[in-house]
Protein backbone atom coordinates (compact mmCIF):
# COMPACT_ATOMS: atom_id res chain seq x y z
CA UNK A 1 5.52 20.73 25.06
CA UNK A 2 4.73 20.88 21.48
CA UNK A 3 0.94 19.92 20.95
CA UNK A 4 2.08 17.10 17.78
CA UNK A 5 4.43 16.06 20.77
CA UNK A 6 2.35 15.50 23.22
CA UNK A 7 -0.49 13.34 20.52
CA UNK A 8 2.57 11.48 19.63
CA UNK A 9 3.40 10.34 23.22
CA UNK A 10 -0.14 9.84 24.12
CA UNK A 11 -0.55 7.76 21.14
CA UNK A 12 2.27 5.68 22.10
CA UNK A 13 1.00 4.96 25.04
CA UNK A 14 -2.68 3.65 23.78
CA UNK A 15 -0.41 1.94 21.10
CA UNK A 16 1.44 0.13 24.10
CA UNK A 17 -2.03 -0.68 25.91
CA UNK A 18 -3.35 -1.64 22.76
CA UNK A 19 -0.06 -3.98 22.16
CA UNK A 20 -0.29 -5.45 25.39
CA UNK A 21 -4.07 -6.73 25.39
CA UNK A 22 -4.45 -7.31 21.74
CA UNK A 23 -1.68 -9.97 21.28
CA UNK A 24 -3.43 -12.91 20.62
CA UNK A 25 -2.72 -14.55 17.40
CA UNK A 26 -6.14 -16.58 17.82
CA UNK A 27 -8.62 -13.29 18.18
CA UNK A 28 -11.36 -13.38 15.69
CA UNK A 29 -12.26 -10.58 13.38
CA UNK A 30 -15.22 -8.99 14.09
CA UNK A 31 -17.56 -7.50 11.04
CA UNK A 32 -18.70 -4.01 11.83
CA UNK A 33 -22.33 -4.03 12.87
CA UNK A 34 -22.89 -0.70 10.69
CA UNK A 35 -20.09 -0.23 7.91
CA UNK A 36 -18.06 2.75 7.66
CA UNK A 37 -17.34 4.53 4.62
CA UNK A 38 -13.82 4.98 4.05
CA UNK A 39 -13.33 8.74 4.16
CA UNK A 40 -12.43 10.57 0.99
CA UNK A 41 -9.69 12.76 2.28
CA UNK A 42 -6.37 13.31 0.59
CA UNK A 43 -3.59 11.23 1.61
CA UNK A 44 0.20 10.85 0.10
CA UNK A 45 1.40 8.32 -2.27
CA UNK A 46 5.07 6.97 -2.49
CA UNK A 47 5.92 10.11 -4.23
CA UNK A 48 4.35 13.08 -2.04
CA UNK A 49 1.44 13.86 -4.41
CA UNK A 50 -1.86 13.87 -3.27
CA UNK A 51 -4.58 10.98 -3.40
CA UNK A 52 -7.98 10.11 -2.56
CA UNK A 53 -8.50 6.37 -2.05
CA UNK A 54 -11.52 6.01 -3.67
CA UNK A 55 -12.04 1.72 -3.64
CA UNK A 56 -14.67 1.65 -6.36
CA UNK A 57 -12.88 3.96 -9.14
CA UNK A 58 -9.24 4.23 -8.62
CA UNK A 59 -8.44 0.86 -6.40
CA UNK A 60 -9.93 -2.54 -8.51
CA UNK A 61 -9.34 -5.41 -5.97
CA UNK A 62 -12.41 -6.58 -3.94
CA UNK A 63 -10.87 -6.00 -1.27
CA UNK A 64 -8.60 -4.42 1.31
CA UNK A 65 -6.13 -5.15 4.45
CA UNK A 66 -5.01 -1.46 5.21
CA UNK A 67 -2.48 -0.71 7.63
CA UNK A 68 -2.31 2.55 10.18
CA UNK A 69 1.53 2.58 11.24
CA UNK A 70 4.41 4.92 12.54
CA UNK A 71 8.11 4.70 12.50
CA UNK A 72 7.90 5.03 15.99
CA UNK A 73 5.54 2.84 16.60
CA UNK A 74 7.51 -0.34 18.37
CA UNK A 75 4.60 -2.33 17.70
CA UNK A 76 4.08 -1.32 14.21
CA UNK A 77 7.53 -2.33 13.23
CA UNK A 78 7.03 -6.05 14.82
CA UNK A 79 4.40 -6.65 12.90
CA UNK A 80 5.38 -5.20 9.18
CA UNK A 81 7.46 -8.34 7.82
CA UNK A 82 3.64 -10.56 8.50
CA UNK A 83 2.16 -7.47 6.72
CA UNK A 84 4.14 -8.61 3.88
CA UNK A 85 3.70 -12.54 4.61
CA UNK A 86 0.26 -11.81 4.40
CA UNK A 87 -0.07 -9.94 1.39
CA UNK A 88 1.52 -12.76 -0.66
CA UNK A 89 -0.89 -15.77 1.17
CA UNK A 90 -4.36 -13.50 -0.03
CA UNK A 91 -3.08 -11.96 -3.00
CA UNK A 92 -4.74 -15.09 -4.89
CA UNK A 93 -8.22 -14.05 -3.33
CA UNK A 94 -8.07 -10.61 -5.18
CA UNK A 95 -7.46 -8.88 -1.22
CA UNK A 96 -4.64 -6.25 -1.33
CA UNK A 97 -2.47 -5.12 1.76
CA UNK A 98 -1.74 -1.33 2.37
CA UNK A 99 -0.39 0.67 4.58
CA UNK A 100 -1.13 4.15 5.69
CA UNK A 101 1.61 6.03 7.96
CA UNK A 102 0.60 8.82 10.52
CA UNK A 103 4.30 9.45 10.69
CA UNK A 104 5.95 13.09 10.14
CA UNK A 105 8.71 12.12 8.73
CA UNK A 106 9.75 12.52 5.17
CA UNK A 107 8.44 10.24 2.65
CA UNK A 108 11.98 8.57 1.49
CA UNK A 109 12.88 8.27 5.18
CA UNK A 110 9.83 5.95 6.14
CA UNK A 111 10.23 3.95 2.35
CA UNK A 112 13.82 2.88 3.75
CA UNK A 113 12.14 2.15 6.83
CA UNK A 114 9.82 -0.04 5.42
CA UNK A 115 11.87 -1.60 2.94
CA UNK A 116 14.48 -2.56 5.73
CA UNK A 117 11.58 -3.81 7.92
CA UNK A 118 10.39 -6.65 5.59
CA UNK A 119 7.32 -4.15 4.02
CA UNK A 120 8.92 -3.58 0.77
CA UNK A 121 6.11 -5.46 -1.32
CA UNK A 122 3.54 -3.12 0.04
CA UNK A 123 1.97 -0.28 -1.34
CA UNK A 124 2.09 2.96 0.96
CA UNK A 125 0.49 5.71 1.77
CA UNK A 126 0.86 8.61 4.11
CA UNK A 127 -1.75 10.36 6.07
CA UNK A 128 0.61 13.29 7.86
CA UNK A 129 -2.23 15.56 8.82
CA UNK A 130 -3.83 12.42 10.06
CA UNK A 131 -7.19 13.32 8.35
CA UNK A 132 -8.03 10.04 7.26
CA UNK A 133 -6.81 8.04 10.74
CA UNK A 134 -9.28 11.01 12.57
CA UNK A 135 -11.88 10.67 9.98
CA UNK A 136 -12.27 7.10 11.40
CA UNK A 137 -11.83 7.66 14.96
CA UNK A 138 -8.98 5.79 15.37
CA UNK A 139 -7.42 5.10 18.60
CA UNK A 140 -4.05 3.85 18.86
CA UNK A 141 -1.31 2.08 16.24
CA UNK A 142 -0.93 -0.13 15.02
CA UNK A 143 -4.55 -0.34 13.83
CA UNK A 144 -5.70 -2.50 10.72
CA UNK A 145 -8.80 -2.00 8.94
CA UNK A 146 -10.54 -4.70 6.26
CA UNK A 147 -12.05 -2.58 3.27
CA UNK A 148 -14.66 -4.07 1.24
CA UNK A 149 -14.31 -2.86 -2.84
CA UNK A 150 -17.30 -0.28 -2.43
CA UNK A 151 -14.76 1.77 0.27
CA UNK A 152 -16.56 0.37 3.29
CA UNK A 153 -14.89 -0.64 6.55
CA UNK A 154 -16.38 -3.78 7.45
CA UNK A 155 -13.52 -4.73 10.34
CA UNK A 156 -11.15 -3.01 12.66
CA UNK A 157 -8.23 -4.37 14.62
CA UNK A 158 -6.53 -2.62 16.83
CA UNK A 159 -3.06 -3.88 18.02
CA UNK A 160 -0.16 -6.06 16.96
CA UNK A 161 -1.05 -9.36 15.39
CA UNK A 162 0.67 -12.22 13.65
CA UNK A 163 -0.35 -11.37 9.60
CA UNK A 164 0.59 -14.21 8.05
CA UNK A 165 -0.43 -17.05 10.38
CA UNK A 166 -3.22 -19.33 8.15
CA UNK A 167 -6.29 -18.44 10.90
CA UNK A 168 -5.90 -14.95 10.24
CA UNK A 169 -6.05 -15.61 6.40
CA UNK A 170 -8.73 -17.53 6.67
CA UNK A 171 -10.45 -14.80 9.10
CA UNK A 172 -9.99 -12.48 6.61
CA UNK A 173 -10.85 -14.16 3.47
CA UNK A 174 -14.14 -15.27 5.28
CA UNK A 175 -14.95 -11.78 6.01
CA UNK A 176 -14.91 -10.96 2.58
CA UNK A 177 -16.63 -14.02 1.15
């Protein structure tokens, strides 16, 4: 089997564990004892040129709701129209939504996927060689990460959850305040 292959499936399958015990609208956020700094490796944008997501220079919001997803991912695509839900309930507290895909597919393939998945008012980005989702020592999808303005990762959830419900705003937004 194909080593990519074989990641893929067992990603799936922590994906699916992850799914299945992390389902709880209700969970609270938890802030990172330590921050992490948000790696400064290249990733795609919506046209297939290179970026570094660097939250202090190039990104001016205070801060971040960022996204690790696959078109695969069963989860993933459950959760993408709250994604969007949410993005318009904290836009007014200067917090951004993005989403980063681990996916091999083309670009254009995974921008129809999104748009037809209720993720069209999200800005995207695509990590194909995974350096950025390794960088952090990720461990399944879908995985969601809160990113303060300096580029540090003060959260990280791991699993499907309901975006745009109003005590996950106000989880978030009380994070960052």
């Amino acid at each position: 089997m194909h080593t990519s292959n074989l990641y893929k499936k067992i990603l799936l399958l922590f994906s699916l564990i992850i799914f299945t015990t992390h389902s709880n609208a209700t969970e609270n956020f938890k802030k990172l004892d330590k921050p992490i700094i948000f790696p400064k490796k290249n990733v795609l944008d919506g046209n297939g040129k290179p970026i570094i997501l660097k939250f202090n220079e190039n990104f001016r919001k205070k801060s971040y709701v960022i996204n690790f997803w696959a078109t695969w991912c069963v989860p993933c695509k459950k959760e993408l129209p709250d994604l969007g839900l949410l993005k318009s309930k904290i836009k007014k507290y200067n917090i951004d939504v993005l989403t980063i895909s681990i996916d091999q597919k083309n670009i254009e393939e995974q921008i129809s996927f999104l748009s037809k998945n209720g993720a069209s008012n999200l800005t995207h980005y695509f990590d194909k060689k995974m350096l950025v989702y390794k960088s952090l020592k990720l461990r399944g999808i879908p995985t969601t990460i809160l990113v303060d303005s300096q580029g540090q990762v003060i959260s990280i959830h791991e699993g499907i959850m309901k975006w745009g419900d109003d005590l996950i705003v106000s989880e978030i937004k009380n994070l960052f305040y």
